[in-house]
PDB file of N, CA and C in Angstrom:
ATOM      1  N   UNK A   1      -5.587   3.546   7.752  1.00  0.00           N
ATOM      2  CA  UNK A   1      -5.419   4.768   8.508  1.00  0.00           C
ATOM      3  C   UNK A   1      -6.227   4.752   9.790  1.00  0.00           C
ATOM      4  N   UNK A   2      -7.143   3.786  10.155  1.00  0.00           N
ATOM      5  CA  UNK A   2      -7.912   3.753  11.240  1.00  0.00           C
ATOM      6  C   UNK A   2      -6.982   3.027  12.703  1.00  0.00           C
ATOM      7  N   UNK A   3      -7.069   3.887  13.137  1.00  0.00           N
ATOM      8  CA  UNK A   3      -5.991   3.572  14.659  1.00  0.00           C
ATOM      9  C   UNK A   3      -6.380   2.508  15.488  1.00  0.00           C
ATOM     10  N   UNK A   4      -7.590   2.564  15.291  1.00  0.00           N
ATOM     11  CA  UNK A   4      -8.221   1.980  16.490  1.00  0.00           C
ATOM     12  C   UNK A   4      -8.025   0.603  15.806  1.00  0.00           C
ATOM     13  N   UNK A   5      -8.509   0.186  14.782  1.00  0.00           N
ATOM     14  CA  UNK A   5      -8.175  -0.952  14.098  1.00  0.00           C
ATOM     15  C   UNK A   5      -7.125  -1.772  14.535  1.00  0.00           C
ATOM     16  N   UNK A   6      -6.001  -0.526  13.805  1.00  0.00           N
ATOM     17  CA  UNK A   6      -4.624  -1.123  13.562  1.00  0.00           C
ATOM     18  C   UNK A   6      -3.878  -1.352  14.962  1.00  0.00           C
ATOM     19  N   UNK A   7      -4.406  -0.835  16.163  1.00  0.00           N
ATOM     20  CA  UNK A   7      -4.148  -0.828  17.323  1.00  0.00           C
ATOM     21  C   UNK A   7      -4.267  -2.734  17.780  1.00  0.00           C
ATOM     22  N   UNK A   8      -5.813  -2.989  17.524  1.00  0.00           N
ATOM     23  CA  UNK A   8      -6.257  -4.255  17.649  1.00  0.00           C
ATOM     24  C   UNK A   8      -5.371  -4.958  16.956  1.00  0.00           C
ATOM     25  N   UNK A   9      -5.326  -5.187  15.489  1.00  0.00           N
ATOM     26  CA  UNK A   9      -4.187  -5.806  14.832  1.00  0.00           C
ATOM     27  C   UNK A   9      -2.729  -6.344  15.292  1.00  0.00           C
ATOM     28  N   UNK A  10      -2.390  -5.016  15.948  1.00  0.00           N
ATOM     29  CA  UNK A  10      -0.517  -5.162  16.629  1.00  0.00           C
ATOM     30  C   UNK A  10      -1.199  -5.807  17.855  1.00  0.00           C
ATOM     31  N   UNK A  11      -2.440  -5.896  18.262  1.00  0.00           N
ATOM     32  CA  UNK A  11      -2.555  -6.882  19.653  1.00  0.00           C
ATOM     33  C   UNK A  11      -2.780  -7.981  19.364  1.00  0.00           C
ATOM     34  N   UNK A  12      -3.351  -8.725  18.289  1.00  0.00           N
ATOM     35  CA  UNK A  12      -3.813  -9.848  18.359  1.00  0.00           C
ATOM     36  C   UNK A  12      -2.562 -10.458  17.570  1.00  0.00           C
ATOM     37  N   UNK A  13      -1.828  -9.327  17.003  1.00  0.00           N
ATOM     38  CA  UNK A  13      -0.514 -10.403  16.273  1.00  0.00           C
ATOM     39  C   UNK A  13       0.403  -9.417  16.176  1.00  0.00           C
ATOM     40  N   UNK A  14       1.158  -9.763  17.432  1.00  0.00           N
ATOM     41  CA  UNK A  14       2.565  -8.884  17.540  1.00  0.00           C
ATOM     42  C   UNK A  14       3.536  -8.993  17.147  1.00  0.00           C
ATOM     43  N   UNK A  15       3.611  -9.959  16.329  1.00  0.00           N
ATOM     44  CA  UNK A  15       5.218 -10.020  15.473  1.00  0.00           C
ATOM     45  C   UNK A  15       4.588  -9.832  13.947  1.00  0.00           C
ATOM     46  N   UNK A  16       3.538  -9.105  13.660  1.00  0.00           N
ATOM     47  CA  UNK A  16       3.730  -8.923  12.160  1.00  0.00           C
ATOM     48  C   UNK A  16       3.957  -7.316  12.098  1.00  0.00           C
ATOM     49  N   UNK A  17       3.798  -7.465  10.914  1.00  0.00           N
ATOM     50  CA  UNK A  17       4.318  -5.696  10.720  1.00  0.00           C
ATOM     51  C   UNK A  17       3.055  -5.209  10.432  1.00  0.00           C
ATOM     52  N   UNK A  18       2.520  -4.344  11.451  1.00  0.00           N
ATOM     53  CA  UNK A  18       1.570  -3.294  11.152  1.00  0.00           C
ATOM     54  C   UNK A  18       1.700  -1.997  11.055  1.00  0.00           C
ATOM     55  N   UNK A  19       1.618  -1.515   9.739  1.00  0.00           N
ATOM     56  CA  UNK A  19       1.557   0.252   9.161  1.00  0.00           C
ATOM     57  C   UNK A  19       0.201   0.880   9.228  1.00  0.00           C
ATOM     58  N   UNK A  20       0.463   1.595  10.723  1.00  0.00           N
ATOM     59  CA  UNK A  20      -1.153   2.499  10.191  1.00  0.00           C
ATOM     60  C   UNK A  20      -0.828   3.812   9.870  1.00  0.00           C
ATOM     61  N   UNK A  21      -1.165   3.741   8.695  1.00  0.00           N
ATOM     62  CA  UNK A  21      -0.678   4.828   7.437  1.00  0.00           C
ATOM     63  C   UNK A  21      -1.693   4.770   6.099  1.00  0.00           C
ATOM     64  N   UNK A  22      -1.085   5.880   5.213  1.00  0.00           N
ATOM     65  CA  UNK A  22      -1.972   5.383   4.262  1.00  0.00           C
ATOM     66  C   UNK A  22      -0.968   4.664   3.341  1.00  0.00           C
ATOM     67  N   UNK A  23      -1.425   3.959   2.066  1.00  0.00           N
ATOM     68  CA  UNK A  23      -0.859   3.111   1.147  1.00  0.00           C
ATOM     69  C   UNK A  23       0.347   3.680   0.319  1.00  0.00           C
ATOM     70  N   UNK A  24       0.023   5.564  -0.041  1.00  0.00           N
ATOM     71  CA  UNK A  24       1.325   5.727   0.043  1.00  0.00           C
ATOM     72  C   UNK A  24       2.783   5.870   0.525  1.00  0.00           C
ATOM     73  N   UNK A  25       2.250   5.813   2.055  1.00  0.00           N
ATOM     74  CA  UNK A  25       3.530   5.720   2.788  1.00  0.00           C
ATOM     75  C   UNK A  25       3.732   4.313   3.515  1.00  0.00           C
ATOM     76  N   UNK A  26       3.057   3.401   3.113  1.00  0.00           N
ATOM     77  CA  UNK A  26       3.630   2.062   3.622  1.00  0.00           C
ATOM     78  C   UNK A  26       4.398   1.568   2.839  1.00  0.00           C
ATOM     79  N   UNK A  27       5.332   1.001   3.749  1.00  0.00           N
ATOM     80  CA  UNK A  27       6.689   0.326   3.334  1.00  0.00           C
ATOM     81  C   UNK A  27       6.725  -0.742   2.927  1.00  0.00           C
ATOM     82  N   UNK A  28       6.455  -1.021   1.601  1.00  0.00           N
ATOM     83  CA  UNK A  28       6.476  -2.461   1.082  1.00  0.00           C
ATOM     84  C   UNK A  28       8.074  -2.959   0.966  1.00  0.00           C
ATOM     85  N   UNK A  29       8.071  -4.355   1.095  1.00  0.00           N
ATOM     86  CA  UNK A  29       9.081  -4.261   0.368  1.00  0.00           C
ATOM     87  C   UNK A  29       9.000  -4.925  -0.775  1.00  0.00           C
ATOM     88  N   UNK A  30       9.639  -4.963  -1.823  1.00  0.00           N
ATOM     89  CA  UNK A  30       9.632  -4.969  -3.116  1.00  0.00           C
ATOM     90  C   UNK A  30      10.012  -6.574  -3.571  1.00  0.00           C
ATOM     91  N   UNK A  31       9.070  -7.076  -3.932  1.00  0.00           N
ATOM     92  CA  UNK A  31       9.094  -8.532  -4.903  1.00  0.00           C
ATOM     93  C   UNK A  31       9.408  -9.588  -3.694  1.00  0.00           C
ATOM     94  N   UNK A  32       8.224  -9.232  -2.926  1.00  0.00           N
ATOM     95  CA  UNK A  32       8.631 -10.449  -1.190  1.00  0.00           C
ATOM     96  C   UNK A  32       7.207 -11.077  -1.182  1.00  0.00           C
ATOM     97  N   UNK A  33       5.561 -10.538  -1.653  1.00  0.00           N
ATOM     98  CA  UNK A  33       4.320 -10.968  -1.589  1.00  0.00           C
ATOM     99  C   UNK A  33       4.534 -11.983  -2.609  1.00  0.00           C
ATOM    100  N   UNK A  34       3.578 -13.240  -1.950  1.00  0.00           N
ATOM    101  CA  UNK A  34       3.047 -14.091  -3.392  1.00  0.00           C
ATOM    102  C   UNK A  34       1.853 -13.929  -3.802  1.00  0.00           C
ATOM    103  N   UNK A  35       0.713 -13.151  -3.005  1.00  0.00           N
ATOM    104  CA  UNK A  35      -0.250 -12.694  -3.157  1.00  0.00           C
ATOM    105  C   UNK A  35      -0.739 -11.436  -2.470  1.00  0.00           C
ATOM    106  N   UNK A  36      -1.315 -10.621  -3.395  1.00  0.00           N
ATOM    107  CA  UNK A  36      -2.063  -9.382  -3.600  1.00  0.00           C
ATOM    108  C   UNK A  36      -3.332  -9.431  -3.450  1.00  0.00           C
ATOM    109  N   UNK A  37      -4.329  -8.947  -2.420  1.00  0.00           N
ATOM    110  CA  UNK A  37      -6.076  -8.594  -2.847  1.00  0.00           C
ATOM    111  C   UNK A  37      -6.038  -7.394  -2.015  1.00  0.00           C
ATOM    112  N   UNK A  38      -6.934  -6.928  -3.208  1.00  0.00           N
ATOM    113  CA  UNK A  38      -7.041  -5.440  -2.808  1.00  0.00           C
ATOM    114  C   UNK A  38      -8.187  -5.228  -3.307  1.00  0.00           C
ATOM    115  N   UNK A  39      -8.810  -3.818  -2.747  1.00  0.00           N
ATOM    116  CA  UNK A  39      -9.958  -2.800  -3.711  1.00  0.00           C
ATOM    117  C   UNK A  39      -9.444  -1.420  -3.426  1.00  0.00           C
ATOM    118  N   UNK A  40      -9.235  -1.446  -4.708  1.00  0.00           N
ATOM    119  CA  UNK A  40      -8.800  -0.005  -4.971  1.00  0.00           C
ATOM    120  C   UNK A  40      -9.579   0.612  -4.656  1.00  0.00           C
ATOM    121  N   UNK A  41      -9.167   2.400  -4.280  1.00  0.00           N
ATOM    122  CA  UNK A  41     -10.092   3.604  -4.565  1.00  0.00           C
ATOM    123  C   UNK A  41     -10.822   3.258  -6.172  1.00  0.00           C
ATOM    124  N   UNK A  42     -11.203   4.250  -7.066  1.00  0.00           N
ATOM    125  CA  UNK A  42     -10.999   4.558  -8.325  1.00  0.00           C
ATOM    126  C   UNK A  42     -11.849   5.966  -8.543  1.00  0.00           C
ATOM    127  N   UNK A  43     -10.500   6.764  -9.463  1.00  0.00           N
ATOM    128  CA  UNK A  43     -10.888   8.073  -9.507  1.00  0.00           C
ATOM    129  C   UNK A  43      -9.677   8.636 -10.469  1.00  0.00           C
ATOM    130  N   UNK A  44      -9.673   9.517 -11.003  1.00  0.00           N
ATOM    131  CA  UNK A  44      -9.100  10.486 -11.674  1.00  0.00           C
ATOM    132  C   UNK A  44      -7.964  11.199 -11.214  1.00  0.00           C
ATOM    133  N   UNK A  45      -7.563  11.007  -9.182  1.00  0.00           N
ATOM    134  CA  UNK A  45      -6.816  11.795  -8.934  1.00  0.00           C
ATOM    135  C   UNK A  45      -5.240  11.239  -9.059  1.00  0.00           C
ATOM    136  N   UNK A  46      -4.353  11.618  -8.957  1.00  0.00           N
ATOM    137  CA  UNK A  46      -2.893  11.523  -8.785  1.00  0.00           C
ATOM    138  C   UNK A  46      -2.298  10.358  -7.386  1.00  0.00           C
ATOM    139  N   UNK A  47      -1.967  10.180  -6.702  1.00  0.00           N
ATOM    140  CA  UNK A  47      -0.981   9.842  -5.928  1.00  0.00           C
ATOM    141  C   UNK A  47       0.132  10.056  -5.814  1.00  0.00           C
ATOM    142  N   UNK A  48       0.776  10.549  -4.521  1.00  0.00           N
ATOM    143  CA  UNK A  48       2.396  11.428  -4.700  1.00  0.00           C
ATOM    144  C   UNK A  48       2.590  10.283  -3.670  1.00  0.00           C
ATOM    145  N   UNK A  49       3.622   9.493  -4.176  1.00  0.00           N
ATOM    146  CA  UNK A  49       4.742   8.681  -2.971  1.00  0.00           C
ATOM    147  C   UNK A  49       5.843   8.727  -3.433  1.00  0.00           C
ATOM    148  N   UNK A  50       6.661   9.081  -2.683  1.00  0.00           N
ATOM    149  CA  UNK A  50       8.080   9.694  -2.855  1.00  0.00           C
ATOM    150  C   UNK A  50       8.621   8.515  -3.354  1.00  0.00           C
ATOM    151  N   UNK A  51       8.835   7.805  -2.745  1.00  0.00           N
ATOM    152  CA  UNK A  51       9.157   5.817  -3.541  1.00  0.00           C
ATOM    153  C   UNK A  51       9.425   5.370  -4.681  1.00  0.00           C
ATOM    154  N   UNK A  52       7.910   5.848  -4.808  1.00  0.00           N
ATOM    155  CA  UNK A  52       8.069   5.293  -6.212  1.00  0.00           C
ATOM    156  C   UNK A  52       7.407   6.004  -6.980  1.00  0.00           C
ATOM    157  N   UNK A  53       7.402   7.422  -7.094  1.00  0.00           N
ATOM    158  CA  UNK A  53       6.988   8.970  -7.680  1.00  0.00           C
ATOM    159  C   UNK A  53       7.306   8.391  -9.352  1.00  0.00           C
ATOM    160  N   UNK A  54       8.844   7.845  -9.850  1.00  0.00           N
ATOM    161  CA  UNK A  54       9.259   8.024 -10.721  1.00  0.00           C
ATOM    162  C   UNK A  54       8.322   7.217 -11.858  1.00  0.00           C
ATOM    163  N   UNK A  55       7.991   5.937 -11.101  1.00  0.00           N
ATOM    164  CA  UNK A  55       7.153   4.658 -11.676  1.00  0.00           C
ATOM    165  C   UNK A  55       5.901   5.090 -11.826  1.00  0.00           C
ATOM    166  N   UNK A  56       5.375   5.150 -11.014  1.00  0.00           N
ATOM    167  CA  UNK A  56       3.739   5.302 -10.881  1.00  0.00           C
ATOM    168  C   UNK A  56       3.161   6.991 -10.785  1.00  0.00           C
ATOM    169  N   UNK A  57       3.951   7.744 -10.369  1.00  0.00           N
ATOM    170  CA  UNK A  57       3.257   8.838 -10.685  1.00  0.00           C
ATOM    171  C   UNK A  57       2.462   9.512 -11.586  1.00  0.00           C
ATOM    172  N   UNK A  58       2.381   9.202 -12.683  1.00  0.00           N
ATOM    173  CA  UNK A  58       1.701   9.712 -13.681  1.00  0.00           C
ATOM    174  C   UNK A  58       0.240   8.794 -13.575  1.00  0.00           C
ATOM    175  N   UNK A  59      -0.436   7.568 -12.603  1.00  0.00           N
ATOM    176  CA  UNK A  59      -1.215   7.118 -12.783  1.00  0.00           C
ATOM    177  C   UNK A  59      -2.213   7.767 -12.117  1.00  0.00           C
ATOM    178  N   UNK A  60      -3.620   7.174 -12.430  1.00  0.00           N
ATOM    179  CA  UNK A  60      -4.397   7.539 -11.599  1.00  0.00           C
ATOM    180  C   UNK A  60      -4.561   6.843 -10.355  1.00  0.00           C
ATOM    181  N   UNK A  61      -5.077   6.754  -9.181  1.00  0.00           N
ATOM    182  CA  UNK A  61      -5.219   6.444  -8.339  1.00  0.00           C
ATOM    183  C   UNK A  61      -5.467   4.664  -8.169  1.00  0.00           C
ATOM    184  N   UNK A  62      -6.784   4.256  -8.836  1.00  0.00           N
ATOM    185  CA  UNK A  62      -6.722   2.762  -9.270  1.00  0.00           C
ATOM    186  C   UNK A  62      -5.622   1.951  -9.687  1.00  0.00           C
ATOM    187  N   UNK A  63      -4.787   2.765 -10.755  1.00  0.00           N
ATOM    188  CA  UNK A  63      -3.656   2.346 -11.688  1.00  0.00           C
ATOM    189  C   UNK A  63      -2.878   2.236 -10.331  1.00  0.00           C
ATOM    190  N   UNK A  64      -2.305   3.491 -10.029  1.00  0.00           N
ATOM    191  CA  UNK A  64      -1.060   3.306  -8.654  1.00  0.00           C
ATOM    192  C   UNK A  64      -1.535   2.473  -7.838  1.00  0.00           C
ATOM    193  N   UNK A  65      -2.581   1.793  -7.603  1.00  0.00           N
ATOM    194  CA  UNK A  65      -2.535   0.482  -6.208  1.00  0.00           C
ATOM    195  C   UNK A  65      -2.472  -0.435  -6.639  1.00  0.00           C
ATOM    196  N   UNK A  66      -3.233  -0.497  -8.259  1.00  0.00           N
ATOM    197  CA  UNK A  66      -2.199  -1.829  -8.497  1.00  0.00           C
ATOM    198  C   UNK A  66      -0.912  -1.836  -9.458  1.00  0.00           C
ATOM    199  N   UNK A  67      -0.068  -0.587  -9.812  1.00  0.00           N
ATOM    200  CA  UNK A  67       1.175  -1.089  -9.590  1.00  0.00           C
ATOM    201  C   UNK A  67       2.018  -1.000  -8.602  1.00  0.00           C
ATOM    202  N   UNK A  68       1.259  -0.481  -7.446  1.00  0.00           N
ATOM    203  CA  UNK A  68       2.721  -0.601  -5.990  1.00  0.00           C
ATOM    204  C   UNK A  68       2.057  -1.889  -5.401  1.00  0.00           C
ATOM    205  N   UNK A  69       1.222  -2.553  -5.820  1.00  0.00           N
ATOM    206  CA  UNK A  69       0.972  -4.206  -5.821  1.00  0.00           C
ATOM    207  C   UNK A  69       1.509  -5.053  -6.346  1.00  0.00           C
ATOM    208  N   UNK A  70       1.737  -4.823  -7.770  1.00  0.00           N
ATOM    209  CA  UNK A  70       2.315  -5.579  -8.899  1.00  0.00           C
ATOM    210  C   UNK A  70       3.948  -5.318  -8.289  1.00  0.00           C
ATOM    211  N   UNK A  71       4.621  -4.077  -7.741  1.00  0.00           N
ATOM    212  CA  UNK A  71       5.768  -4.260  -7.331  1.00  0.00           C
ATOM    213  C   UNK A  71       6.401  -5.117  -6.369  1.00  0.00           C
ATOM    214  N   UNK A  72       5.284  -5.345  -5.247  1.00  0.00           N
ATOM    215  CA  UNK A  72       5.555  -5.486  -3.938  1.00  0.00           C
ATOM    216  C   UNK A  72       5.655  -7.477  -4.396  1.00  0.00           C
ATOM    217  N   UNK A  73       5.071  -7.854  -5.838  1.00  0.00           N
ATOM    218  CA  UNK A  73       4.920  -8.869  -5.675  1.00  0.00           C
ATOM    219  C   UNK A  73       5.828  -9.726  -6.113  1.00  0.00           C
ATOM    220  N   UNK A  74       6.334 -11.134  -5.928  1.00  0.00           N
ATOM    221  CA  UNK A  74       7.573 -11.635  -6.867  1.00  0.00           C
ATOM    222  C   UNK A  74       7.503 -11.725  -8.064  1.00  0.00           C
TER     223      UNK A  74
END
Protein backbone atom coordinates (compact mmCIF):
# COMPACT_ATOMS: atom_id res chain seq x y z
CA UNK A 1 0.00 0.00 0.00
CA UNK A 2 3.01 2.37 0.20
CA UNK A 3 3.02 4.62 -3.02
CA UNK A 4 6.05 5.90 -2.82
CA UNK A 5 7.57 2.43 -2.89
CA UNK A 6 5.49 1.01 -5.45
CA UNK A 7 6.08 4.14 -7.52
CA UNK A 8 10.01 3.22 -7.43
CA UNK A 9 9.18 -0.41 -8.30
CA UNK A 10 7.08 0.47 -11.76
CA UNK A 11 10.45 2.62 -12.34
CA UNK A 12 13.06 0.37 -11.94
CA UNK A 13 10.97 -2.47 -13.71
CA UNK A 14 8.40 -1.43 -16.10
CA UNK A 15 7.13 -4.38 -17.62
CA UNK A 16 6.20 -6.19 -14.41
CA UNK A 17 2.98 -5.90 -12.87
CA UNK A 18 2.87 -3.64 -9.97
CA UNK A 19 -0.40 -3.49 -7.56
CA UNK A 20 -0.25 -0.83 -5.04
CA UNK A 21 -3.10 -2.05 -3.13
CA UNK A 22 -3.69 -4.07 -0.37
CA UNK A 23 -3.50 -8.06 -0.65
CA UNK A 24 -7.08 -8.21 -0.75
CA UNK A 25 -7.56 -6.50 -3.79
CA UNK A 26 -4.58 -7.68 -5.75
CA UNK A 27 -5.11 -9.56 -8.69
CA UNK A 28 -3.52 -12.77 -8.57
CA UNK A 29 -3.86 -14.93 -10.97
CA UNK A 30 -4.64 -18.30 -10.00
CA UNK A 31 -2.13 -21.44 -10.16
CA UNK A 32 0.67 -19.22 -12.38
CA UNK A 33 3.45 -18.72 -9.05
CA UNK A 34 6.05 -21.47 -8.46
CA UNK A 35 6.96 -19.74 -5.45
CA UNK A 36 5.35 -17.98 -2.48
CA UNK A 37 7.29 -15.95 0.58
CA UNK A 38 5.46 -14.09 2.59
CA UNK A 39 4.87 -12.77 6.36
CA UNK A 40 1.70 -12.69 7.21
CA UNK A 41 -0.18 -10.21 9.48
CA UNK A 42 -1.47 -12.61 12.39
CA UNK A 43 -4.56 -11.84 14.30
CA UNK A 44 -8.06 -12.87 14.93
CA UNK A 45 -9.59 -10.52 12.37
CA UNK A 46 -11.61 -11.52 9.14
CA UNK A 47 -10.61 -10.49 5.60
CA UNK A 48 -13.42 -9.52 3.03
CA UNK A 49 -12.18 -10.07 -0.74
CA UNK A 50 -14.85 -10.30 -2.98
CA UNK A 51 -12.72 -13.09 -5.05
CA UNK A 52 -12.46 -15.29 -3.13
CA UNK A 53 -15.06 -14.38 -0.09
CA UNK A 54 -16.53 -17.94 -0.76
CA UNK A 55 -13.02 -19.90 -0.03
CA UNK A 56 -11.31 -18.06 2.49
CA UNK A 57 -13.67 -15.99 4.20
CA UNK A 58 -14.30 -17.63 7.21
CA UNK A 59 -10.37 -17.46 7.99
CA UNK A 60 -8.51 -15.47 10.06
CA UNK A 61 -6.26 -13.12 8.67
CA UNK A 62 -2.85 -15.37 8.80
CA UNK A 63 -5.01 -18.35 7.42
CA UNK A 64 -6.37 -16.01 4.33
CA UNK A 65 -2.65 -15.04 3.14
CA UNK A 66 -1.74 -18.19 3.05
CA UNK A 67 -4.58 -19.56 1.26
CA UNK A 68 -4.80 -16.73 -1.48
CA UNK A 69 -0.99 -17.97 -1.66
CA UNK A 70 -1.61 -21.54 -1.77
CA UNK A 71 -4.16 -20.45 -4.68
CA UNK A 72 -2.13 -18.21 -6.65
CA UNK A 73 0.32 -21.19 -6.69
CA UNK A 74 0.55 -24.24 -9.29
Amino acid sequence: KDIFSGKILRYLYPDADVQITGFEEANLPIGQFDVVIGNPPFGQQNVFDKAFDAQLGSFYIHNYFIGKNLIALR
